[in-house]
C-alpha atoms as a PDB file:
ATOM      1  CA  UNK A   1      34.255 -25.778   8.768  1.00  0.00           C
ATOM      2  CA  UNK A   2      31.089 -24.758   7.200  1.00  0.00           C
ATOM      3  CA  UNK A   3      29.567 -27.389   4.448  1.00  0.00           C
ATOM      4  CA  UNK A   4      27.075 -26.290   1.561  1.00  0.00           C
ATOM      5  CA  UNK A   5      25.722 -28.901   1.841  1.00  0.00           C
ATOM      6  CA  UNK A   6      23.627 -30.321  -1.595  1.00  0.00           C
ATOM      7  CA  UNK A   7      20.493 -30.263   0.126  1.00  0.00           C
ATOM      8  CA  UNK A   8      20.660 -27.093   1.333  1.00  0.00           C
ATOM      9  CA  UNK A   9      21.534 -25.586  -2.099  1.00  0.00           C
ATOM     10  CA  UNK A  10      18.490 -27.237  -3.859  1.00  0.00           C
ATOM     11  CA  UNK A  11      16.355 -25.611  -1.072  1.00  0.00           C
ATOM     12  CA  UNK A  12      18.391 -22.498  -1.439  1.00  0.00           C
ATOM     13  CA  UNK A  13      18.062 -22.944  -5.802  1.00  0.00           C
ATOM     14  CA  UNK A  14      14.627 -23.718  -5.411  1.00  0.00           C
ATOM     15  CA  UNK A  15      13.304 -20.540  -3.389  1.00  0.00           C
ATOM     16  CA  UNK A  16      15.729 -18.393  -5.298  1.00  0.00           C
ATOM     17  CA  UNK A  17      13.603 -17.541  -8.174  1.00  0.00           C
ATOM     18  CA  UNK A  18      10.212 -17.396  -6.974  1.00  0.00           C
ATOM     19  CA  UNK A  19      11.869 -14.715  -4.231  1.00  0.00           C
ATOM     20  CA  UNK A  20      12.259 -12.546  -7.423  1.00  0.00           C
ATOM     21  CA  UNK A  21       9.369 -13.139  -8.268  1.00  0.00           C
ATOM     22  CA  UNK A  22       7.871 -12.373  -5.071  1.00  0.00           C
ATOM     23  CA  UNK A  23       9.972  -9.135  -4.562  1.00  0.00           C
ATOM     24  CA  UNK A  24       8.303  -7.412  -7.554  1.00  0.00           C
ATOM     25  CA  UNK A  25       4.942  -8.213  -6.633  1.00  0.00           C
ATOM     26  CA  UNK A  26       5.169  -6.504  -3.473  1.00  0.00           C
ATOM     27  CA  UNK A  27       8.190  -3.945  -4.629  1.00  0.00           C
ATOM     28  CA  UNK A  28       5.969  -0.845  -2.788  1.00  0.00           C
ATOM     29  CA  UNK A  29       4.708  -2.532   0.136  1.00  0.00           C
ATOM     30  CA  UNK A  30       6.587  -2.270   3.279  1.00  0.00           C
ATOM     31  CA  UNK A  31       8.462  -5.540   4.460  1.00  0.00           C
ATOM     32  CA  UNK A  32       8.571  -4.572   7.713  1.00  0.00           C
ATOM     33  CA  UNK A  33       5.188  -6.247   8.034  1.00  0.00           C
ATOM     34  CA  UNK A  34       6.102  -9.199   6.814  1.00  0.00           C
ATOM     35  CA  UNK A  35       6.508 -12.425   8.361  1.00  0.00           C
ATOM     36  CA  UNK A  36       9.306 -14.815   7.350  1.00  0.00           C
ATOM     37  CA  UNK A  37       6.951 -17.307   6.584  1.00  0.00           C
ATOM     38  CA  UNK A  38       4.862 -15.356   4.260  1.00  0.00           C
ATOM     39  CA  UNK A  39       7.854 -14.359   2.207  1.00  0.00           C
ATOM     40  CA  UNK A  40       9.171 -18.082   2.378  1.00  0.00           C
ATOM     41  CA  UNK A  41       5.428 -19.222   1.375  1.00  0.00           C
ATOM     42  CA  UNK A  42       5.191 -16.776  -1.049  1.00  0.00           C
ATOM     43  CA  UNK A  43       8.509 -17.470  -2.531  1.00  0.00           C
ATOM     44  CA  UNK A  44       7.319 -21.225  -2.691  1.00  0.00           C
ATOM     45  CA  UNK A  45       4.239 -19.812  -4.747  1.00  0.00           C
ATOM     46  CA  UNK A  46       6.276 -18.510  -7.845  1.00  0.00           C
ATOM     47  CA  UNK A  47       8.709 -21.057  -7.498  1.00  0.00           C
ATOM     48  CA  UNK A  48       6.700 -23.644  -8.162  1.00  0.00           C
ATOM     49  CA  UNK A  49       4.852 -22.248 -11.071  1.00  0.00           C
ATOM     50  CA  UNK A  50       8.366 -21.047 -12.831  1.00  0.00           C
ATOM     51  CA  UNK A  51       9.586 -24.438 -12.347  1.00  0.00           C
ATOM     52  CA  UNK A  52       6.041 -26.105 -13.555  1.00  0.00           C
ATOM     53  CA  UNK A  53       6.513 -23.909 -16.498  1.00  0.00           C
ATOM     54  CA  UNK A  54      10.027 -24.715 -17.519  1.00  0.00           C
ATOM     55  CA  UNK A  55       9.434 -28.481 -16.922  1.00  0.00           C
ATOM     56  CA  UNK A  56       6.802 -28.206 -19.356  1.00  0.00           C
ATOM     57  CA  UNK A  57       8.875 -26.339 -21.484  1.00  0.00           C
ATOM     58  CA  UNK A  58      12.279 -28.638 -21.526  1.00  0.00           C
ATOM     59  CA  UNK A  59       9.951 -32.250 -21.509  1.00  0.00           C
ATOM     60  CA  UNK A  60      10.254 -32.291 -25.146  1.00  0.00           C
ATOM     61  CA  UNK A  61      13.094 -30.695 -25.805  1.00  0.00           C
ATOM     62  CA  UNK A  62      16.057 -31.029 -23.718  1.00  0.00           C
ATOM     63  CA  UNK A  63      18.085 -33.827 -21.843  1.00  0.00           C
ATOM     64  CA  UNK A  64      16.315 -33.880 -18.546  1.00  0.00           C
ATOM     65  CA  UNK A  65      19.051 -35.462 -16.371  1.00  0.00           C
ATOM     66  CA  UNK A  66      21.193 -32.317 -16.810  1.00  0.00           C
ATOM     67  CA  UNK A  67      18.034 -29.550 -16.533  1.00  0.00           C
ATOM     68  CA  UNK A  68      16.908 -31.438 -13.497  1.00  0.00           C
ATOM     69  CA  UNK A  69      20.059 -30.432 -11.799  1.00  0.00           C
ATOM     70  CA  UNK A  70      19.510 -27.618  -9.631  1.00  0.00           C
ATOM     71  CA  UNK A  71      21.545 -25.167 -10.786  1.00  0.00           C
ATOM     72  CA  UNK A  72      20.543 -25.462 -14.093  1.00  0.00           C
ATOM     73  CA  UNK A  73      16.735 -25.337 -13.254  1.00  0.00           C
ATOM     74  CA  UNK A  74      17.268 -22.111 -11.407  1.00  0.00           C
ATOM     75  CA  UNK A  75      18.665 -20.381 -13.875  1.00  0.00           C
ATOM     76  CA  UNK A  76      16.325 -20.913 -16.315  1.00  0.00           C
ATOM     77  CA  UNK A  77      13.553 -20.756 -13.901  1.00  0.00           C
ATOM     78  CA  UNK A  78      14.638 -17.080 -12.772  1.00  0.00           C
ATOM     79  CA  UNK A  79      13.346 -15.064 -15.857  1.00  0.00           C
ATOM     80  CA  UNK A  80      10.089 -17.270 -15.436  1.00  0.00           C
ATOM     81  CA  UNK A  81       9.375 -16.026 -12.192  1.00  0.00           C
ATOM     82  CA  UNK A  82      10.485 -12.476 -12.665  1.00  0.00           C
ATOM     83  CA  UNK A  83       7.589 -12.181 -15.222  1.00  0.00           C
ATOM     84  CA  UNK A  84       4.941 -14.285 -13.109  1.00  0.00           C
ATOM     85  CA  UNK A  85       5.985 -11.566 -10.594  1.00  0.00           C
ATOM     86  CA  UNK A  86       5.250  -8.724 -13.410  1.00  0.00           C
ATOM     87  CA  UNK A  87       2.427 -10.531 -14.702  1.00  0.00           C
ATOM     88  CA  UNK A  88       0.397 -11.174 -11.600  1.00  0.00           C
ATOM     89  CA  UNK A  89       0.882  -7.368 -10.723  1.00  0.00           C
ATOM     90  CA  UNK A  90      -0.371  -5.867 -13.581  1.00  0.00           C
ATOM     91  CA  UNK A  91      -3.231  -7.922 -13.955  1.00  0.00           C
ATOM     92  CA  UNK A  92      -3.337 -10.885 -11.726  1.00  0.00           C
ATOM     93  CA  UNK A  93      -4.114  -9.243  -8.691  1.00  0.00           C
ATOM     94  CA  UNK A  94      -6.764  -6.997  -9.650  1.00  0.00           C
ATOM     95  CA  UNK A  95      -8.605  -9.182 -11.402  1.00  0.00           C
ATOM     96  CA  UNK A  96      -9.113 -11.849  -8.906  1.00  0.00           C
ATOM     97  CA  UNK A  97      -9.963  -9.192  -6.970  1.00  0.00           C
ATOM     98  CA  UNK A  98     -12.679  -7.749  -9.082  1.00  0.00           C
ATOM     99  CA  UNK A  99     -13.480 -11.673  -9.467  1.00  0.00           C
ATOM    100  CA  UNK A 100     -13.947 -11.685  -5.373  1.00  0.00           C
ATOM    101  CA  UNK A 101     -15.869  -8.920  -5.052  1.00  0.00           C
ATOM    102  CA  UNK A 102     -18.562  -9.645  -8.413  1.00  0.00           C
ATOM    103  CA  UNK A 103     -19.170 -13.572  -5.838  1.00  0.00           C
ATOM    104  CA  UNK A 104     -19.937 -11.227  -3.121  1.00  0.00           C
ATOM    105  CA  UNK A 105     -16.444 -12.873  -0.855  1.00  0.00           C
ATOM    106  CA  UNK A 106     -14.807  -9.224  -0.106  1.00  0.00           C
ATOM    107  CA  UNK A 107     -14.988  -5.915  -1.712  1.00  0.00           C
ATOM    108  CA  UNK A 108     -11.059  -5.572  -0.443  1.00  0.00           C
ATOM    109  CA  UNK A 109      -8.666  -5.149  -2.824  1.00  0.00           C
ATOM    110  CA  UNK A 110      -5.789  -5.908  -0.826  1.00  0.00           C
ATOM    111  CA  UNK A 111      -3.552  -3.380  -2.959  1.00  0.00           C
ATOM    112  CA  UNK A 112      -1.860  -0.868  -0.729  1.00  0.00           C
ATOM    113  CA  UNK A 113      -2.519   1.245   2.118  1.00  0.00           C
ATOM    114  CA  UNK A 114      -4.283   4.717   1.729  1.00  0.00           C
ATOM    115  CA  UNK A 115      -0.941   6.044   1.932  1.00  0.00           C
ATOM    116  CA  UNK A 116       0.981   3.995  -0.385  1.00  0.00           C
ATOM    117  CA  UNK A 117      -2.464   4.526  -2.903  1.00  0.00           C
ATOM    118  CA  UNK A 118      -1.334   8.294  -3.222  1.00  0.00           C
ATOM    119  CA  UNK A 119       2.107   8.487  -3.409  1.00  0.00           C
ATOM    120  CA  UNK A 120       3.245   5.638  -4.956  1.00  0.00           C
ATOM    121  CA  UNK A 121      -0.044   4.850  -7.770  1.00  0.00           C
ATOM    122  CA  UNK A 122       1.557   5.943 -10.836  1.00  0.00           C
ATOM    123  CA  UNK A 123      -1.920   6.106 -11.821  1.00  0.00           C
ATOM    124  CA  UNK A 124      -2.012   9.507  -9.978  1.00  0.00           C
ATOM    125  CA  UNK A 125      -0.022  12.519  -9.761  1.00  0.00           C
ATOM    126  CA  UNK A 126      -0.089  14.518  -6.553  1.00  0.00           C
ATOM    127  CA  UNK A 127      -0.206  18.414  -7.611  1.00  0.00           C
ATOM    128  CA  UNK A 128      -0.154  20.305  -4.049  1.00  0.00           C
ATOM    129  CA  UNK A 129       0.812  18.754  -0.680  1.00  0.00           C
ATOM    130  CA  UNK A 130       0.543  19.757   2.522  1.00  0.00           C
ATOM    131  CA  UNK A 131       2.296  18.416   5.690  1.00  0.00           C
ATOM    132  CA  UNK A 132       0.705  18.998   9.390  1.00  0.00           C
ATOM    133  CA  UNK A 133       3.372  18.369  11.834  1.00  0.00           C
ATOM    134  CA  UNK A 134       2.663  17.487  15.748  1.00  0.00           C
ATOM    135  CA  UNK A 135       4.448  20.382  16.677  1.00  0.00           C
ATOM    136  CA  UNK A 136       1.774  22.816  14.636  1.00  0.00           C
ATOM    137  CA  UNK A 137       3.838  23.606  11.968  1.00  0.00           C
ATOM    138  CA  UNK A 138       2.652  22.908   8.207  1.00  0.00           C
ATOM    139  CA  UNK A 139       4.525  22.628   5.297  1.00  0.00           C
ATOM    140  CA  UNK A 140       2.838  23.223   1.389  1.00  0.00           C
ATOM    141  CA  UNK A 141       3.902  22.980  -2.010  1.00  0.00           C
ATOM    142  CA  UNK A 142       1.797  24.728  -4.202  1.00  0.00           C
ATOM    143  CA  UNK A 143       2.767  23.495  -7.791  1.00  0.00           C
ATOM    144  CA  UNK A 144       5.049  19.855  -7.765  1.00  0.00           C
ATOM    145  CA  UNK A 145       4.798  20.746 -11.493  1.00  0.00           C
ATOM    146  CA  UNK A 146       7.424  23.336 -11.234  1.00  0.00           C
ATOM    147  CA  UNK A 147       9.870  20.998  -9.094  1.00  0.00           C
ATOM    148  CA  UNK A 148       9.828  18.050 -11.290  1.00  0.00           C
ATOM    149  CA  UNK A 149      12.683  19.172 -13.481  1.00  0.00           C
ATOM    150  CA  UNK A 150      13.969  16.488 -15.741  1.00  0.00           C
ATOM    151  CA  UNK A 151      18.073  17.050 -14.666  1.00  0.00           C
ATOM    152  CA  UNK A 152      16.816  16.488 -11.098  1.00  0.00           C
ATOM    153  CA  UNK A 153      14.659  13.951 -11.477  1.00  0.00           C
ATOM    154  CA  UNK A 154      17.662  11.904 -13.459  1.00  0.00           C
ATOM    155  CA  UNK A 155      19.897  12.071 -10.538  1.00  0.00           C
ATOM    156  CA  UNK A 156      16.646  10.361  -8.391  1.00  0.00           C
ATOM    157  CA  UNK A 157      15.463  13.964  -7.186  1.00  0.00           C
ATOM    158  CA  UNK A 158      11.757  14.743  -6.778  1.00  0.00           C
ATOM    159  CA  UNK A 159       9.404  17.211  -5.938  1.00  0.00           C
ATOM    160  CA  UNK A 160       8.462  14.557  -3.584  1.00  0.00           C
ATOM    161  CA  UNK A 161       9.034  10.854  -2.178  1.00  0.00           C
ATOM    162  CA  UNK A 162       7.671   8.978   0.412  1.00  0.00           C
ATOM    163  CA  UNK A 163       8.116   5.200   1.605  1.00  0.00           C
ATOM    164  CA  UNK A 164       5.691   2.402   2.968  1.00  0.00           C
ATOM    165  CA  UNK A 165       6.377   3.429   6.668  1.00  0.00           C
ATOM    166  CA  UNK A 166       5.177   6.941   5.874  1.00  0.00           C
ATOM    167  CA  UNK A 167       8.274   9.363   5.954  1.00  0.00           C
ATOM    168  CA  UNK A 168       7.867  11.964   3.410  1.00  0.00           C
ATOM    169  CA  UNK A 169      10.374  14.079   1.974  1.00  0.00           C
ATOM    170  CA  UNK A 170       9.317  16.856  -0.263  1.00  0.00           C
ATOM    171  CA  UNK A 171      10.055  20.658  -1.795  1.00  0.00           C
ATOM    172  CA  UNK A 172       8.109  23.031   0.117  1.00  0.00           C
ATOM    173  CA  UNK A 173       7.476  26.514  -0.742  1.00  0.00           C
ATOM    174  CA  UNK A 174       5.273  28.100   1.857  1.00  0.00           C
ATOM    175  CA  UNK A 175       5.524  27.125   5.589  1.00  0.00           C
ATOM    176  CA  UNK A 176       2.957  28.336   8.505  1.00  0.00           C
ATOM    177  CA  UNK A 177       3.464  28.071  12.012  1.00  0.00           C
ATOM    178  CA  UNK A 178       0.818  27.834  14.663  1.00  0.00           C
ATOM    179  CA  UNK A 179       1.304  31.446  16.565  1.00  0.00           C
ATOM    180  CA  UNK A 180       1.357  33.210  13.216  1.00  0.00           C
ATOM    181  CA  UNK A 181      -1.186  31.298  11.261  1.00  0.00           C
ATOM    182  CA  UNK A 182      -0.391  32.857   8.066  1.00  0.00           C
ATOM    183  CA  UNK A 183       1.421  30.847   5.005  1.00  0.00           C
ATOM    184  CA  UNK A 184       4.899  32.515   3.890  1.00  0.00           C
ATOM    185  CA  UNK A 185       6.661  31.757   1.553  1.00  0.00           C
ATOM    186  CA  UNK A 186      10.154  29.601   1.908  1.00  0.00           C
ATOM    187  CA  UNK A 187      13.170  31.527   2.157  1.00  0.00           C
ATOM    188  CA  UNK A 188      16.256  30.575  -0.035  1.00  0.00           C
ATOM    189  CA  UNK A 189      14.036  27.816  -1.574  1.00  0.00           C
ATOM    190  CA  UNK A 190      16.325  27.772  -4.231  1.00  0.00           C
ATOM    191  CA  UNK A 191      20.071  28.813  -4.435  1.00  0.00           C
ATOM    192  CA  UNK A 192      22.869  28.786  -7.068  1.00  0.00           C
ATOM    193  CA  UNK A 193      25.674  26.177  -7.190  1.00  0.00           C
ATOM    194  CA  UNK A 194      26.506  24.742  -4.975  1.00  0.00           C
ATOM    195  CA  UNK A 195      23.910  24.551  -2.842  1.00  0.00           C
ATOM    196  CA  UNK A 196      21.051  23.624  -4.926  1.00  0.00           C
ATOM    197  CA  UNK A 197      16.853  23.315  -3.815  1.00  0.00           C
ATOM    198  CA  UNK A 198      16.285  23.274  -0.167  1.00  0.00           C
ATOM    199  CA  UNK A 199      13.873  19.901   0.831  1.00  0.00           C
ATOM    200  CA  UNK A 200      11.888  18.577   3.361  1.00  0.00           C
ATOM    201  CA  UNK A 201      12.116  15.664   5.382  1.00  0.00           C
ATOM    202  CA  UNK A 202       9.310  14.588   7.612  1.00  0.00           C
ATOM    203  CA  UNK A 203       9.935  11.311   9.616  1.00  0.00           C
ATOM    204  CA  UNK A 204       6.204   9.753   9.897  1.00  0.00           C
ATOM    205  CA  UNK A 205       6.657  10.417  13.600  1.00  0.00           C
ATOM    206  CA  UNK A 206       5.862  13.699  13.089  1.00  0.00           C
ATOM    207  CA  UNK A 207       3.605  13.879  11.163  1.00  0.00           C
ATOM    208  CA  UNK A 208      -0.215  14.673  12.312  1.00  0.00           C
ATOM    209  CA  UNK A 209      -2.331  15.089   8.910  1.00  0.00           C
ATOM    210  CA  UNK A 210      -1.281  15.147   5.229  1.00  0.00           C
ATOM    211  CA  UNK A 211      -3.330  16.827   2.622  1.00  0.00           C
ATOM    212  CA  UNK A 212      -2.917  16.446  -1.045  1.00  0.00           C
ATOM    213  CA  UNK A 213      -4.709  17.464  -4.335  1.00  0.00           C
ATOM    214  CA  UNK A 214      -4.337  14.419  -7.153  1.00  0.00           C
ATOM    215  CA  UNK A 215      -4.714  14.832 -10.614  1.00  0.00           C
ATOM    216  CA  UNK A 216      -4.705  11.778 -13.343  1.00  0.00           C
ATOM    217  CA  UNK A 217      -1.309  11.218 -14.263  1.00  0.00           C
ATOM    218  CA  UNK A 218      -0.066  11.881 -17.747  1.00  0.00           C
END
């Protein structure tokens, strides 16, 4: 029969917070790149400084013997390392950064990939997009504007969405295929109850060039 053993649950009460931590730090970067050992070392990073911080916190304050235990120390450590995890990317990363490149080390910023730096900045809001498939067919949405309504967007529906691999989903109003080479518009873009707005999705596989015009968003 399987045994938890106590060992195993201070390792497992130990890397618990700093994972949080760790998770919101890279919340938009895709995990498929990851290595176990950078998310165990990474978890190990904000773990440590939670705990550091609570110890420093409870010294004065609290009977040790019964914070010490493991249980007890993770659950006041979580919080901690959720806002490290905040903390470091808001401002944390791009200042050290900024720090790097001013000593002449990198001019990388290590933030995101091209990809993930359009769709997923909230810094910047994408106003037309354009989709050239493999198969020479391209898809265009003149104005996201008009398809970011605020009872879709509640339910978790956009005028567009994309994730770290690439796939792309979005509301397209004018398609063109390669033997006409004129833009028409969608038909039935938009129908009654109960079948709703009609919407792209583009596995990355497919796709061949993306064009977008970005506007500061407000």
């Amino acid at each position: 029969m399987f045994q938890f053993t106590n060992e195993a649950f201070s390792i497992l009460s130990f890397l618990f917070p700093g994972y949080l931590g760790f998770r919101i730090y890279f919340i938009d970067k895709s995990w498929n790149n990851l290595s176990p050992i950078n998310v165990f070392y990474g978890s190990l990073v904000f773990s440590f400084f939670s705990y550091l911080i609570v110890f420093g916190m409870v010294y004065a304050f609290f009977d040790l013997n019964f914070v010490l235990q493991s249980y007890v120390f993770a659950l006041i450590s979580t919080p901690i390392a959720i806002v490290l995890g905040l903390l470091w990317r808001l401002f944390g990363h791009t200042r050290f950064h900024k720090f790097l490149y001013k000593i002449k080390v990198t001019n990388e910023d290590n933030n995101s990939s091209p990809w993930m730096q359009l769709f997923n900045n909230p810094q910047v809001s994408l106003s037309q997009i354009t989709v050239h498939m493999k198969n020479g067919v391209s898809l265009k949405c003149d104005d996201t504007s008009y398809f970011s309504k605020e009872e879709w967007m509640k339910i978790g529906l956009y005028s567009h969405y994309t994730c770290a691999e690439g796939d792309v989903y979005f509301i397209a109003n004018r398609i063109r295929t390669e033997e006409s080479g004129e833009w028409v518009k969608v038909e039935d873009l938009h129908v009654e109850d109960p079948w709703g707005v009609k919407i792209q999705w583009i596995p990355v596989s497919e796709i061949s060039r993306v064009e977008v015009r970005a506007v500061k968003a407000t």
